[in-house]
Protein backbone atom coordinates (compact mmCIF):
# COMPACT_ATOMS: atom_id res chain seq x y z
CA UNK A 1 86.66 -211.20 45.08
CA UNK A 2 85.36 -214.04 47.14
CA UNK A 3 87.54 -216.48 48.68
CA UNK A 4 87.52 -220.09 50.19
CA UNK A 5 90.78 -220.58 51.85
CA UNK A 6 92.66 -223.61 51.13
CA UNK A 7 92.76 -225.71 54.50
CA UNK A 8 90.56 -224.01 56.28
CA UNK A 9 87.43 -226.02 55.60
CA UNK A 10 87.60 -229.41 57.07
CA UNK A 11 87.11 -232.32 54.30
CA UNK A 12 83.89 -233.99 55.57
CA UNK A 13 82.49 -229.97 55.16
CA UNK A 14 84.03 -229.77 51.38
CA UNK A 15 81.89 -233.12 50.50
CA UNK A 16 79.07 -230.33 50.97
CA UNK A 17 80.37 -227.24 49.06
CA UNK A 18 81.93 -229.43 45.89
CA UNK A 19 79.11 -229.00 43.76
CA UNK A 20 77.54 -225.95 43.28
CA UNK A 21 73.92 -225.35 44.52
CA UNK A 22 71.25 -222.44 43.85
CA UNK A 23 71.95 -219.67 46.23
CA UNK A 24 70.34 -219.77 49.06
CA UNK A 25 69.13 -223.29 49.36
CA UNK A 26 70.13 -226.05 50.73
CA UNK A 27 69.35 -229.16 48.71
CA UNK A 28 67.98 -232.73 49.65
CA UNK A 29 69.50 -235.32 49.00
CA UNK A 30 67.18 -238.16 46.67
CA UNK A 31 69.69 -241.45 46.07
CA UNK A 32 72.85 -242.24 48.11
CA UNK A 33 74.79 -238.93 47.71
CA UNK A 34 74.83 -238.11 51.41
CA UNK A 35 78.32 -239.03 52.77
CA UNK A 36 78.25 -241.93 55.29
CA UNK A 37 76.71 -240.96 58.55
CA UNK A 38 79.16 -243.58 60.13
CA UNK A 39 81.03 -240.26 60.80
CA UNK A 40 78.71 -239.36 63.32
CA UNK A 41 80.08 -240.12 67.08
CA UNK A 42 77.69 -241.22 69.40
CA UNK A 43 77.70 -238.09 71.16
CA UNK A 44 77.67 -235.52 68.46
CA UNK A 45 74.40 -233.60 70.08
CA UNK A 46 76.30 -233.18 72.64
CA UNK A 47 79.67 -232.08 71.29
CA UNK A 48 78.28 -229.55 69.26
CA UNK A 49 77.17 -228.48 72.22
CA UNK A 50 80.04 -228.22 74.08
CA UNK A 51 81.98 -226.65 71.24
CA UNK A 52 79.05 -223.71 70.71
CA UNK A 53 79.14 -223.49 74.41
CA UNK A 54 82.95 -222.74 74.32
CA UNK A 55 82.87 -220.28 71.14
CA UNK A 56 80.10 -218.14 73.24
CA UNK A 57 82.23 -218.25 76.00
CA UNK A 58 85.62 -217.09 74.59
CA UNK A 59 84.70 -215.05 72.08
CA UNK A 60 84.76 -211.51 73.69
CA UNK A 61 88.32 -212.42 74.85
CA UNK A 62 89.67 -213.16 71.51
CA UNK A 63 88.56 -210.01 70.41
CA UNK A 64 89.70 -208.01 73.62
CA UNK A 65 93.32 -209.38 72.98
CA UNK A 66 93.07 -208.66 69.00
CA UNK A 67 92.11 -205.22 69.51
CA UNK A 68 95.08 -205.12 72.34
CA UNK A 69 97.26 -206.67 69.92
CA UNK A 70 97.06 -204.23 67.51
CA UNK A 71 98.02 -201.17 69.20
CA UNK A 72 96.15 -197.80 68.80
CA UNK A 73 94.37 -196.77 66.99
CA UNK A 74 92.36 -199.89 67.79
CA UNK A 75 92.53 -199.73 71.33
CA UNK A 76 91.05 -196.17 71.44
CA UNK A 77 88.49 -196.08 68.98
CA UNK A 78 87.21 -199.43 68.52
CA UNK A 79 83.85 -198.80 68.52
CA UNK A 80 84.08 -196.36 65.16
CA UNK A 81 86.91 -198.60 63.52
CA UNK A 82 85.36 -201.93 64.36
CA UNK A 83 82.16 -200.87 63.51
CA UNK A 84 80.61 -204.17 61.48
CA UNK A 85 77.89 -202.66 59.97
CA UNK A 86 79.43 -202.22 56.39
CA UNK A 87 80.66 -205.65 56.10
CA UNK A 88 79.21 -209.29 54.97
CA UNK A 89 77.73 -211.94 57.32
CA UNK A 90 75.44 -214.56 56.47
CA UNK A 91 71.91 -212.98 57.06
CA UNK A 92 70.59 -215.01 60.59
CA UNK A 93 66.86 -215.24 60.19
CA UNK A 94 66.42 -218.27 62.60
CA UNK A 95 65.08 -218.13 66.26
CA UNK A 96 63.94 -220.98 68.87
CA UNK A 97 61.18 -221.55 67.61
CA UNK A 98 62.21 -222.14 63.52
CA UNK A 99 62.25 -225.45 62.64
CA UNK A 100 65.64 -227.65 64.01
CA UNK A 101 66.57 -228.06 59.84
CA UNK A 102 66.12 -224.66 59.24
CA UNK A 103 68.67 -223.80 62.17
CA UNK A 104 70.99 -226.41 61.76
CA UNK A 105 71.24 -225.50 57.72
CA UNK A 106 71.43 -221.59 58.84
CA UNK A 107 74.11 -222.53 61.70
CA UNK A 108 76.32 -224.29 59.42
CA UNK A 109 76.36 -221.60 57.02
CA UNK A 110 77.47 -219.18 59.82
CA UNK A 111 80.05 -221.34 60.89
CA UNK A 112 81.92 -222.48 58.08
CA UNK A 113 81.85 -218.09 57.27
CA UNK A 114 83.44 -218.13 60.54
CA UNK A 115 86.03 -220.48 59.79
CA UNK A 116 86.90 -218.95 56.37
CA UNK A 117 87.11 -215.39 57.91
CA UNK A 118 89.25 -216.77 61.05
CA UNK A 119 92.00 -218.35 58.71
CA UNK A 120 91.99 -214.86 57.02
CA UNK A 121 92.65 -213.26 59.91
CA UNK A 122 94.90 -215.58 61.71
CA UNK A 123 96.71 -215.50 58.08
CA UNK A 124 97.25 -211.19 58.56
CA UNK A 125 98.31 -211.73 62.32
CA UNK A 126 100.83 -214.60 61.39
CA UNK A 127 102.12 -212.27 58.56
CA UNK A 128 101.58 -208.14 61.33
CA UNK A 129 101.70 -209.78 65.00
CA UNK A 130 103.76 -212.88 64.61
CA UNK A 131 105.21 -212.22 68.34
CA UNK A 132 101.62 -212.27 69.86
CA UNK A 133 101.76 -215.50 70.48
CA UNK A 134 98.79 -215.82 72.81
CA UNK A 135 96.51 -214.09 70.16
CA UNK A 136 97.90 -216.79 67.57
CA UNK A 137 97.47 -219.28 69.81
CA UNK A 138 93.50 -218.26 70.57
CA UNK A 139 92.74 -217.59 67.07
CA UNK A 140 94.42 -221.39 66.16
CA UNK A 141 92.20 -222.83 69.08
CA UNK A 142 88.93 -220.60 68.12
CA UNK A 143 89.86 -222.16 64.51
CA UNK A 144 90.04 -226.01 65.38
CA UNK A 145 86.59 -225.64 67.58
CA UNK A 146 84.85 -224.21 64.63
CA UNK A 147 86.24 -226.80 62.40
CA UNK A 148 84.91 -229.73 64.59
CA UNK A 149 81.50 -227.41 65.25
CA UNK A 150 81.31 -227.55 61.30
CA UNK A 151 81.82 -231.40 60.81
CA UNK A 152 79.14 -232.00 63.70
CA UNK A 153 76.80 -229.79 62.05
CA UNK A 154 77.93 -231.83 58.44
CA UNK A 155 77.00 -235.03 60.12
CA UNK A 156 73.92 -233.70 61.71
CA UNK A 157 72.09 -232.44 58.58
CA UNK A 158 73.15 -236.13 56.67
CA UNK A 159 71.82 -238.04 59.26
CA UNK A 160 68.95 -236.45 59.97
CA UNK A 161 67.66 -234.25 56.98
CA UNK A 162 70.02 -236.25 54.48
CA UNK A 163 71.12 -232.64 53.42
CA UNK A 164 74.48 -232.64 52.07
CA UNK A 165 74.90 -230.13 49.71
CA UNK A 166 74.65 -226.09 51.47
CA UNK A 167 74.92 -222.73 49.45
CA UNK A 168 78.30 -221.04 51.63
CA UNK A 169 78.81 -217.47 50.43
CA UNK A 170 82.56 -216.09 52.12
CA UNK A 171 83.48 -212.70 53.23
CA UNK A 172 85.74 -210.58 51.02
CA UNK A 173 89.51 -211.55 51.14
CA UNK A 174 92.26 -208.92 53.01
CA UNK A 175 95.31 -209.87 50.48
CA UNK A 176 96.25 -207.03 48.90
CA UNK A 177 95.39 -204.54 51.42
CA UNK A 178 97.15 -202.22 53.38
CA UNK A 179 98.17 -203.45 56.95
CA UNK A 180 95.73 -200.93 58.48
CA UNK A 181 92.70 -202.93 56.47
CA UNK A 182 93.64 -206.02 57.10
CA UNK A 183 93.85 -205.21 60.99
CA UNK A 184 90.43 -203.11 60.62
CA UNK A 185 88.25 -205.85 58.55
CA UNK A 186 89.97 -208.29 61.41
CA UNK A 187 88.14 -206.51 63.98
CA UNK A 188 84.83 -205.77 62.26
CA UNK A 189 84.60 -209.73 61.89
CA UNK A 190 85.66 -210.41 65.02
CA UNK A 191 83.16 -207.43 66.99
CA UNK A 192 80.48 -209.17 64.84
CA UNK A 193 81.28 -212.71 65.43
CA UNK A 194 80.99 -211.27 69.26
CA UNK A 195 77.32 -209.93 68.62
CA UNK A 196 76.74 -213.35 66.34
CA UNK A 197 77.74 -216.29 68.63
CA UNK A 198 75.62 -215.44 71.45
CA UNK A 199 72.67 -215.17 69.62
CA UNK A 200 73.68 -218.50 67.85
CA UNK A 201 74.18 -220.23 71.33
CA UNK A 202 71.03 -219.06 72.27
CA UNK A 203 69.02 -220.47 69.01
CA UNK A 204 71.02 -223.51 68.63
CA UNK A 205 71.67 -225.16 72.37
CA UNK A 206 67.95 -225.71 72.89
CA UNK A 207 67.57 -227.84 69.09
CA UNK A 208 70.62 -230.09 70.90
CA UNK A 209 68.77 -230.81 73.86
CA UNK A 210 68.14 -234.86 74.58
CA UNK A 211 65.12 -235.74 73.12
């Protein structure tokens, strides 16, 4: 069952996911159906910068603490338990040199994943860990970065590709599942959203650089 989490996607994001496209695709816009760029700050280039720039930077320390946080036998065997290999991600076929829409449409569908999977996760924690308050707090934090990442990116592809529709497919949900799943499928996202972000920051940062 696929999920997309009440409250978790920003609303100038939902404008894009309320119809639904063909899979895969991200579709043009050809009247006035792109929602006003007027949300654009005059800085966005930069702020989605900044907030990729922070992601990269914090990301192996949110998933240090998680796997900390949830006691053995996470702590000992991450590598075999945390193993993301079996799970979904949004393929990431882009590089530096793909086109900027290409990136900015494959970015945005990486990062609104993200933000679904984080509010599953911080969801388990609130529900397993709700004493680890500094893991809370990062996952909360990591959670309102990605939101404003996404909105940037929502503003970017209106303005300057007048894409406003994009094809999101989410991660499988952890209700229902034991405690041990929930923790396990929180740590498979998180060791790939470790492996992810860097090579995001890498492909992205230099399509944001001042023209």
């Amino acid at each position: 069952m696929k999920f997309v989490p009440a409250g978790v996607v920003p609303f100038v994001a939902l404008l894009l996911l309320q119809r639904r496209p063909v899979a895969g695709r991200a579709l043009l816009v050809t009247g006035s159906g792109c929602p006003s760029h007027g949300l654009c700050r005059s800085n966005v280039q930069e702020q989605t910068r900044r907030q990729v720039a922070v992601l990269n930077a914090t990301a192996q320390e949110l998933f240090s603490l998680y796997l900390k946080c949830q006691g053995e036998p996470f702590s000992s065997e991450s590598d075999k338990l945390c193993n993301p290999a079996g799970i979904f991600f949004p393929a990431f076929r882009v590089n530096r040199t793909s086109e900027r829409k290409e990136v900015m449409v494959a970015m945005y569908k990486l990062f609104a994943f993200l933000n679904a999977s984080l509010g599953n996760i911080t969801r388990d924690q609130e529900e397993l860990n709700p004493m680890a308050k500094e893991l809370l707090e990062r996952l909360h934090n990591t959670t309102k970065t990605t939101r404003g990442l996404i909105s940037n990116l929502t503003c970017l592809l209106c303005k300057n590709y007048n894409i406003f529709q994009v094809d999101v497919r989410y991660g499988d949900s952890s209700r229902g599942k034991s405690a041990f799943k929930k923790k396990q499928q929180g740590c498979q996202v998180l060791r790939k959203y470790v492996q992810v972000i860097g090579q995001a920051a890498r492909v992205l940062l230099p399509h944001l650089s001042p023209s």
